[in-house]
N, C-alpha and C. Protein backbone atom coordinates (compact mmCIF):
# COMPACT_ATOMS: atom_id res chain seq x y z
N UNK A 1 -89.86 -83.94 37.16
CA UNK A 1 -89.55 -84.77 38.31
C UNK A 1 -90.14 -86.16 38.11
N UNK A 2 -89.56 -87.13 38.21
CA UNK A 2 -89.98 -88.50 38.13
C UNK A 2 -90.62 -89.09 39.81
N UNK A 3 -91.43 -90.08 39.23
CA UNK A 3 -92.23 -90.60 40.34
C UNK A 3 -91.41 -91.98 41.32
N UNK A 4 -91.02 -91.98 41.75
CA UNK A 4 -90.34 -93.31 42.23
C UNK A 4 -90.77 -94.05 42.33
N UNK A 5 -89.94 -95.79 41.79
CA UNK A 5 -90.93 -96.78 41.82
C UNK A 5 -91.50 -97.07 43.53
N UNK A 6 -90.37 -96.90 44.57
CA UNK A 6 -90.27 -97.38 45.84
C UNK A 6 -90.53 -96.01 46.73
N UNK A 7 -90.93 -96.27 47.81
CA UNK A 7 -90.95 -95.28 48.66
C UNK A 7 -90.74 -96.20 50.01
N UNK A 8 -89.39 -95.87 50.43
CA UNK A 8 -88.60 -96.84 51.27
C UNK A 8 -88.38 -98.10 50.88
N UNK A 9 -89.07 -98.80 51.78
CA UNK A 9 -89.25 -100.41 51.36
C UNK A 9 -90.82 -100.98 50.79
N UNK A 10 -91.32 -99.96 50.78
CA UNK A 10 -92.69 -100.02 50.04
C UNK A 10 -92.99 -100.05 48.69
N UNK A 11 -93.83 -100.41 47.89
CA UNK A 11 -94.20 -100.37 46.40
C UNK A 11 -95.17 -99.05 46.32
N UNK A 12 -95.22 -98.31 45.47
CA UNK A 12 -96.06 -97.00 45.82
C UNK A 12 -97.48 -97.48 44.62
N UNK A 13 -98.75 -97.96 45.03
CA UNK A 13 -99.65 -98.29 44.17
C UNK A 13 -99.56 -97.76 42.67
N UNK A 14 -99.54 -98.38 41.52
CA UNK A 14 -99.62 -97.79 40.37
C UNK A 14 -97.98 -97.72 39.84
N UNK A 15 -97.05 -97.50 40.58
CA UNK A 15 -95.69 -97.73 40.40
C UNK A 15 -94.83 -99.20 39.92
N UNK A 16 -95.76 -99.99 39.74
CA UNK A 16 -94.49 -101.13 39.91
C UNK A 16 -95.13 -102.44 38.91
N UNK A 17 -94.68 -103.88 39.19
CA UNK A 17 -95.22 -104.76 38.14
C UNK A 17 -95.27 -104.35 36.53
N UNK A 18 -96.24 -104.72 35.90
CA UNK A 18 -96.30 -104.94 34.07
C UNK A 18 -96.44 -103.09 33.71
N UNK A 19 -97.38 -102.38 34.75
CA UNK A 19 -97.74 -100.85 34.03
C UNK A 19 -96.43 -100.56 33.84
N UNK A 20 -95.51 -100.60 35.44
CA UNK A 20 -94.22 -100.00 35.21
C UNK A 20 -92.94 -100.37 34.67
N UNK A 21 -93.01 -101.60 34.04
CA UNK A 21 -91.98 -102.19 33.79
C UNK A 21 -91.82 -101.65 31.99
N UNK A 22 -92.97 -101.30 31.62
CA UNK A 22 -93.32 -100.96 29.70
C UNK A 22 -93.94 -101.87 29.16
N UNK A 23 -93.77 -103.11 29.68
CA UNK A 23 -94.29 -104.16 28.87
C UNK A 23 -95.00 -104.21 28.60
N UNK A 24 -96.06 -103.61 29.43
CA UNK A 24 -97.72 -103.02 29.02
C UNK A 24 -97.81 -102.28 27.38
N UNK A 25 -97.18 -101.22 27.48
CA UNK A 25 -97.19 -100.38 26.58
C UNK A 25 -96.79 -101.65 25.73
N UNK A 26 -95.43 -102.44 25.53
CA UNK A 26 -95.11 -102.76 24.57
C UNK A 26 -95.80 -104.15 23.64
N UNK A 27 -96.65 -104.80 24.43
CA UNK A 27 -97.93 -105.74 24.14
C UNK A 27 -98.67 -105.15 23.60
N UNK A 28 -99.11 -103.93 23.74
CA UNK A 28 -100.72 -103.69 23.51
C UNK A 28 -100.32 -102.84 21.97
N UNK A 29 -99.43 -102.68 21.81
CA UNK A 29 -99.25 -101.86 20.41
C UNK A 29 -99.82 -102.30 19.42
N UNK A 30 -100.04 -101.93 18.04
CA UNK A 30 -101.08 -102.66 17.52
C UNK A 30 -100.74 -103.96 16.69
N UNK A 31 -99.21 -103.87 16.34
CA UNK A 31 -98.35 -104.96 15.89
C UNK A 31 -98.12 -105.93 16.62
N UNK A 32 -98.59 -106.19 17.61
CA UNK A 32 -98.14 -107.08 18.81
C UNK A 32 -99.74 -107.56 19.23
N UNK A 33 -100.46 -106.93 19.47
CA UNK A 33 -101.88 -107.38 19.85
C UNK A 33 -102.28 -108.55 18.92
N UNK A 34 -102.14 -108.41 17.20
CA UNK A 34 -102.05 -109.42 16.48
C UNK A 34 -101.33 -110.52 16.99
N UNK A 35 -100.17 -110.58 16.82
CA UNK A 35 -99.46 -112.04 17.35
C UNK A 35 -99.68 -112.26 18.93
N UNK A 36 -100.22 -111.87 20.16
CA UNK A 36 -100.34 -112.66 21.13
C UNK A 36 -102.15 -112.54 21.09
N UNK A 37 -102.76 -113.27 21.99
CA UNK A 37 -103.85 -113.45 21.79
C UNK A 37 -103.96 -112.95 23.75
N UNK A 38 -105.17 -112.42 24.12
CA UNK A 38 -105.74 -111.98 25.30
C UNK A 38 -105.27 -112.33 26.22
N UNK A 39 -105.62 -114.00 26.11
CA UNK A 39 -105.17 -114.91 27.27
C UNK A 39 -103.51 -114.90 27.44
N UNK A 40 -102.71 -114.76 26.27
CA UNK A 40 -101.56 -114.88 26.31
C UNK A 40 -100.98 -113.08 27.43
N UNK A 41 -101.35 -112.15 26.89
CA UNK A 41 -101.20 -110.78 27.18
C UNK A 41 -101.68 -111.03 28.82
N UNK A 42 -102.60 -111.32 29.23
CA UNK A 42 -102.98 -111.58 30.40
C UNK A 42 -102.16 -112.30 31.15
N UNK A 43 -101.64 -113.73 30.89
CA UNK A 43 -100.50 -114.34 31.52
C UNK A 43 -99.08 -113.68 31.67
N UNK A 44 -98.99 -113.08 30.80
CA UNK A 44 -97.52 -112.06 30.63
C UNK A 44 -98.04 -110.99 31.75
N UNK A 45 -98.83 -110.34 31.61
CA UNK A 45 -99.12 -108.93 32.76
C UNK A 45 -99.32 -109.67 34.06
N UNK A 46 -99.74 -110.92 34.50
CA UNK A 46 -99.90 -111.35 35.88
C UNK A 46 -98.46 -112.01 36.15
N UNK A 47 -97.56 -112.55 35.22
CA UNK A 47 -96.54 -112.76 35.88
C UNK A 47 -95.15 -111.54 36.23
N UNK A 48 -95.71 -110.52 35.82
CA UNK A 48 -95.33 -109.44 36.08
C UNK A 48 -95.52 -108.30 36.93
N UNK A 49 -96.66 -108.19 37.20
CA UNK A 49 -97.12 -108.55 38.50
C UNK A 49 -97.23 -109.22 39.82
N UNK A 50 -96.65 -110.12 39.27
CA UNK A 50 -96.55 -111.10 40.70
C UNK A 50 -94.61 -111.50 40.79
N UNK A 51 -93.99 -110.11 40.70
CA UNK A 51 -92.77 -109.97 40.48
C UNK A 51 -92.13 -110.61 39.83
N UNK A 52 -92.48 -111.18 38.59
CA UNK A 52 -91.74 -111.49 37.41
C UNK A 52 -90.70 -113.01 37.85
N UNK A 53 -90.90 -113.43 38.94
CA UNK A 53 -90.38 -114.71 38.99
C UNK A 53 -89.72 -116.21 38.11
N UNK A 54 -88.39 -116.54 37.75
CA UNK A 54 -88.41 -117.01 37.16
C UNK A 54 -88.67 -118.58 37.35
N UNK A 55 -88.93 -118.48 38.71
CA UNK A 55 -89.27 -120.39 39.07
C UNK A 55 -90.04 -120.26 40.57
N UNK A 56 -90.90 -120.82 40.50
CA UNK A 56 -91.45 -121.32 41.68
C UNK A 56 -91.46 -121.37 43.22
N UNK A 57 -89.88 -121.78 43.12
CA UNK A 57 -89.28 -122.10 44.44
C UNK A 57 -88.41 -121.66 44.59
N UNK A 58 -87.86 -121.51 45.63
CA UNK A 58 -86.17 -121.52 46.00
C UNK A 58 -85.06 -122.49 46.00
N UNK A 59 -85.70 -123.70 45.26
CA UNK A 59 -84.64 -124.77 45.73
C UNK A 59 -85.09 -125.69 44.54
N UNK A 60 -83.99 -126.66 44.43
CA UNK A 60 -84.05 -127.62 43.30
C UNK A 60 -83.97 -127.24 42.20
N UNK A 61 -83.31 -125.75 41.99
CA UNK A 61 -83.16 -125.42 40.42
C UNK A 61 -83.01 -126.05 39.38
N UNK A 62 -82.21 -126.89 39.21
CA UNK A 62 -81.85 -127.40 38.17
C UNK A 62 -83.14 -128.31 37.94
N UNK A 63 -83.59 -128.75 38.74
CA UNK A 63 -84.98 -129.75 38.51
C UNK A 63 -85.59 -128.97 38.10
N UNK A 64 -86.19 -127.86 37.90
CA UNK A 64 -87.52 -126.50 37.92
C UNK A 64 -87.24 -126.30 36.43
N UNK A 65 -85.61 -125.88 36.15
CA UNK A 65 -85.28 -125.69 34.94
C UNK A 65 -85.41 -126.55 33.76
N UNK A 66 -85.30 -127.74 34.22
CA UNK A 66 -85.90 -129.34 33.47
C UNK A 66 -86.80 -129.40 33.15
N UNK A 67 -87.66 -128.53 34.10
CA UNK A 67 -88.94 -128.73 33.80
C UNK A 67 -89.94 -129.57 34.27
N UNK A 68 -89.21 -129.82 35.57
CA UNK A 68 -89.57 -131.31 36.48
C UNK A 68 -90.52 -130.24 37.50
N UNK A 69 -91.54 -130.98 38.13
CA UNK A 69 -92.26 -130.30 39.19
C UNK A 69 -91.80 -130.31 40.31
N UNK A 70 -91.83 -129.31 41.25
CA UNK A 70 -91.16 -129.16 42.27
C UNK A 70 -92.22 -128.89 43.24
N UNK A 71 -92.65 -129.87 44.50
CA UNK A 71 -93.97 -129.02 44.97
C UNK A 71 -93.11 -128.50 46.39
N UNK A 72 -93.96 -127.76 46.93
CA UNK A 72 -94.20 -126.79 48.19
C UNK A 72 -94.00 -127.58 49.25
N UNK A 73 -92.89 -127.21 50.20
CA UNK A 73 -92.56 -128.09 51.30
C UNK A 73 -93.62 -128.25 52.41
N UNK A 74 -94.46 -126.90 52.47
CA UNK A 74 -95.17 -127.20 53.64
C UNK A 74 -96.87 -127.37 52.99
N UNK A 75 -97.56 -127.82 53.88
CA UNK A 75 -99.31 -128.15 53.41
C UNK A 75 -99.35 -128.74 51.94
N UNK A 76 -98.45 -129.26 51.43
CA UNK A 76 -98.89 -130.37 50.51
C UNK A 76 -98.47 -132.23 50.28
N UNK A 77 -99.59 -132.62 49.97
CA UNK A 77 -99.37 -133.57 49.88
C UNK A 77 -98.62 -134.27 48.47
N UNK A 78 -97.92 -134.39 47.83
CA UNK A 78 -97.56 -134.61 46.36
C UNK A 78 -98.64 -136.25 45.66
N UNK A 79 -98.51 -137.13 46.41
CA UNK A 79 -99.04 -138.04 46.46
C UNK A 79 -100.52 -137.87 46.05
């Protein structure tokens, strides 16, 4: 019997992000630990964790994708 990632609309602790996605497993192998370095493995498992997002925001894509900064509409100042 398999464990489900979801239980309703919930994440079930231990179910979800970098453990459950493999990527874990597939970093830490021993062929792979060579070519990324800690810090790198670490940035990969927290953005996977923090649902794997591919941009920032919701808006101004094409700017984000450029590579242009896009800040936060509310409580910042850009200036």
């Amino acid at each position: 019997m398999s464990i489900p990632k979801r239980a309703n609309w919930r994440t079930i602790a231990g179910r979800f992000g970098a453990i459950q996605s493999g990527l874990a497993e597939i970093m830490l192998k021993k062929h792979h630990r060579t070519a990324l370095t800690m810090a790198e493995i670490n940035r990969i498992t927290l953005w996977a964790d923090a649902n794997s997002n591919e941009l920032g925001a919701y808006r101004d894509v094409d700017r984000q994708r450029a590579g242009e900064i896009v800040w936060p509409l509310i409580d910042m100042d850009p200036a």
